[in-house]
Protein backbone atom coordinates (compact mmCIF):
# COMPACT_ATOMS: atom_id res chain seq x y z
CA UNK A 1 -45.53 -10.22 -63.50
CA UNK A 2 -45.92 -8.97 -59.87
CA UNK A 3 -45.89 -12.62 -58.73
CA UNK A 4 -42.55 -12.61 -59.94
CA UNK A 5 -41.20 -9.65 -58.85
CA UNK A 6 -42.14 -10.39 -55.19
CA UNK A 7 -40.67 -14.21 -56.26
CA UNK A 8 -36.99 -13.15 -54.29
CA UNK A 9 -38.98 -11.78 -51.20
CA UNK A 10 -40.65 -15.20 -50.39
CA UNK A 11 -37.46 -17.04 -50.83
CA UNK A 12 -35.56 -14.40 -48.75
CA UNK A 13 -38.45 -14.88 -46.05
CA UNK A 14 -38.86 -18.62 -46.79
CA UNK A 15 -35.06 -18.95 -46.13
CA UNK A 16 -34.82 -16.72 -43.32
CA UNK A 17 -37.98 -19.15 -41.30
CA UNK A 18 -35.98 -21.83 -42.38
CA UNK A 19 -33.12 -20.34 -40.96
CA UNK A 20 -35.26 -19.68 -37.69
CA UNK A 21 -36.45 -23.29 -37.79
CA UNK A 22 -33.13 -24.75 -37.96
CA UNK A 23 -31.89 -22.35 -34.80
CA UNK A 24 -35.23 -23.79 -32.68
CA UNK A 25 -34.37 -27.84 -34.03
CA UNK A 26 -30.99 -27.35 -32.68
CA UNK A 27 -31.90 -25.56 -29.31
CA UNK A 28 -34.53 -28.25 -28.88
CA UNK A 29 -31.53 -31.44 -29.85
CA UNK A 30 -29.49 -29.63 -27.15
CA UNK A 31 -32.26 -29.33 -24.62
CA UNK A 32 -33.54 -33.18 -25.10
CA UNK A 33 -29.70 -34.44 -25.19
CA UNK A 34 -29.60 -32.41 -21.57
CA UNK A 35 -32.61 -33.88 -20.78
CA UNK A 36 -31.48 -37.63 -21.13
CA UNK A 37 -28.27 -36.92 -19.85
CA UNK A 38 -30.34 -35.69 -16.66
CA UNK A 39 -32.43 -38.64 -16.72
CA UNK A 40 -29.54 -40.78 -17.26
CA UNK A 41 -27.86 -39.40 -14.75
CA UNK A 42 -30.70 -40.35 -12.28
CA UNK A 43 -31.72 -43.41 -13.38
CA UNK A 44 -27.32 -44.38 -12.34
CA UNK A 45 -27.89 -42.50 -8.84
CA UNK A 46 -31.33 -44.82 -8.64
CA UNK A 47 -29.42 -47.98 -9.56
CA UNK A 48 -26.76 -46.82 -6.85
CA UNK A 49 -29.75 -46.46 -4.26
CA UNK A 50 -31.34 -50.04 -5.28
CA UNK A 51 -27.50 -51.91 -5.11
CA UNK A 52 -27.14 -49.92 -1.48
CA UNK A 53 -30.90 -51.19 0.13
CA UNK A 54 -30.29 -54.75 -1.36
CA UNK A 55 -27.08 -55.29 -0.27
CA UNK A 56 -27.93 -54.38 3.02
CA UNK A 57 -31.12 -56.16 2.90
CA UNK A 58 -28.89 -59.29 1.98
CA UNK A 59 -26.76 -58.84 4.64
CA UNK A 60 -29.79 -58.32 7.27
CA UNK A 61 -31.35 -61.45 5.79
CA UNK A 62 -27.96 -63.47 6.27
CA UNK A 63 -27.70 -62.28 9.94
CA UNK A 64 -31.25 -63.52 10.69
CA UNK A 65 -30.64 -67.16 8.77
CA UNK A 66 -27.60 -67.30 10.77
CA UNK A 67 -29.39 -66.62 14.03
CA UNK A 68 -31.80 -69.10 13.10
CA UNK A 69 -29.47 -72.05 12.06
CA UNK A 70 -27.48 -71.25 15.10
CA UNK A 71 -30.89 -71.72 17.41
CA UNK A 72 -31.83 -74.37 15.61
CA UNK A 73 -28.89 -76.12 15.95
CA UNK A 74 -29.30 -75.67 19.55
CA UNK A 75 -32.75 -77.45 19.50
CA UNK A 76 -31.75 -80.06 17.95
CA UNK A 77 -28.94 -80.57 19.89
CA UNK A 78 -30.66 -80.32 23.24
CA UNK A 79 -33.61 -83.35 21.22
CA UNK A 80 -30.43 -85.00 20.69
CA UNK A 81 -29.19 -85.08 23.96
CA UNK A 82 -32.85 -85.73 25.96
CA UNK A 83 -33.15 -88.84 23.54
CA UNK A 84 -29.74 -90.43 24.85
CA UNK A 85 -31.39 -89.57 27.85
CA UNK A 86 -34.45 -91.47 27.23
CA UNK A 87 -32.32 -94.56 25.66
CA UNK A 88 -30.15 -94.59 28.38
CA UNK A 89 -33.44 -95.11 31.36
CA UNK A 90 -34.73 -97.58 29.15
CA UNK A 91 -31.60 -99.20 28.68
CA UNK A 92 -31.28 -99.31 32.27
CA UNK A 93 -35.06 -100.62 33.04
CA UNK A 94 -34.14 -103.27 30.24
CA UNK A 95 -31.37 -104.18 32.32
CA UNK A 96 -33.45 -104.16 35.88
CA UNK A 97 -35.68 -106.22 34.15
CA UNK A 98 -32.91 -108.75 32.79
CA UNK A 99 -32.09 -109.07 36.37
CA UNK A 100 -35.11 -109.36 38.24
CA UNK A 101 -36.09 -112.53 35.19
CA UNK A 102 -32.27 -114.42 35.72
CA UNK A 103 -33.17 -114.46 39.53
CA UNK A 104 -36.57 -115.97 39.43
């Protein structure tokens, strides 16, 4: 009989944890909804950061290929013009040659 007559005193105490329970599991949904929204938050300023460094890694990369194409362009232009050099001595030594052979 004393089991139930202290029966209404658990539940009252069972209900009132329960009601402490539910107080921490919402406290702890709005601290770990703050928490993501902090990492999310982040993880977008991060992205921002990354997009910034490559872009301007890009653009250092397509000032250097530029530089590069432009000098080697210049190379091959200056092999260019030393080998119509070259064609035009031999041209002329072919031409000596002609001679010198049509007077003998």
């Amino acid at each position: 009989m004393q089991a139930l007559l202290e029966l209404p005193n658990r539940v009252a105490s069972l209900e009132a944890h329960v009601a402490s329970l539910d107080v921490q599991f919402a406290q702890f949904r709005i601290e770990v909804r703050d928490e993501f929204s902090a990492v999310r938050q982040e993880m977008r300023s991060l992205g921002e950061t990354l997009r910034g460094e490559i872009k301007a890694s890009a653009e250092g990369l397509r000032g250097e290929i530029t530089a590069s194409a432009d000098s080697l362009r210049d190379e091959i232009r200056a092999g260019d013009e030393e080998t119509r050099r070259y064609m035009r001595v031999l041209h002329e030594e072919v031409i000596a040659r002609i001679k010198v052979l049509g007077e003998h």
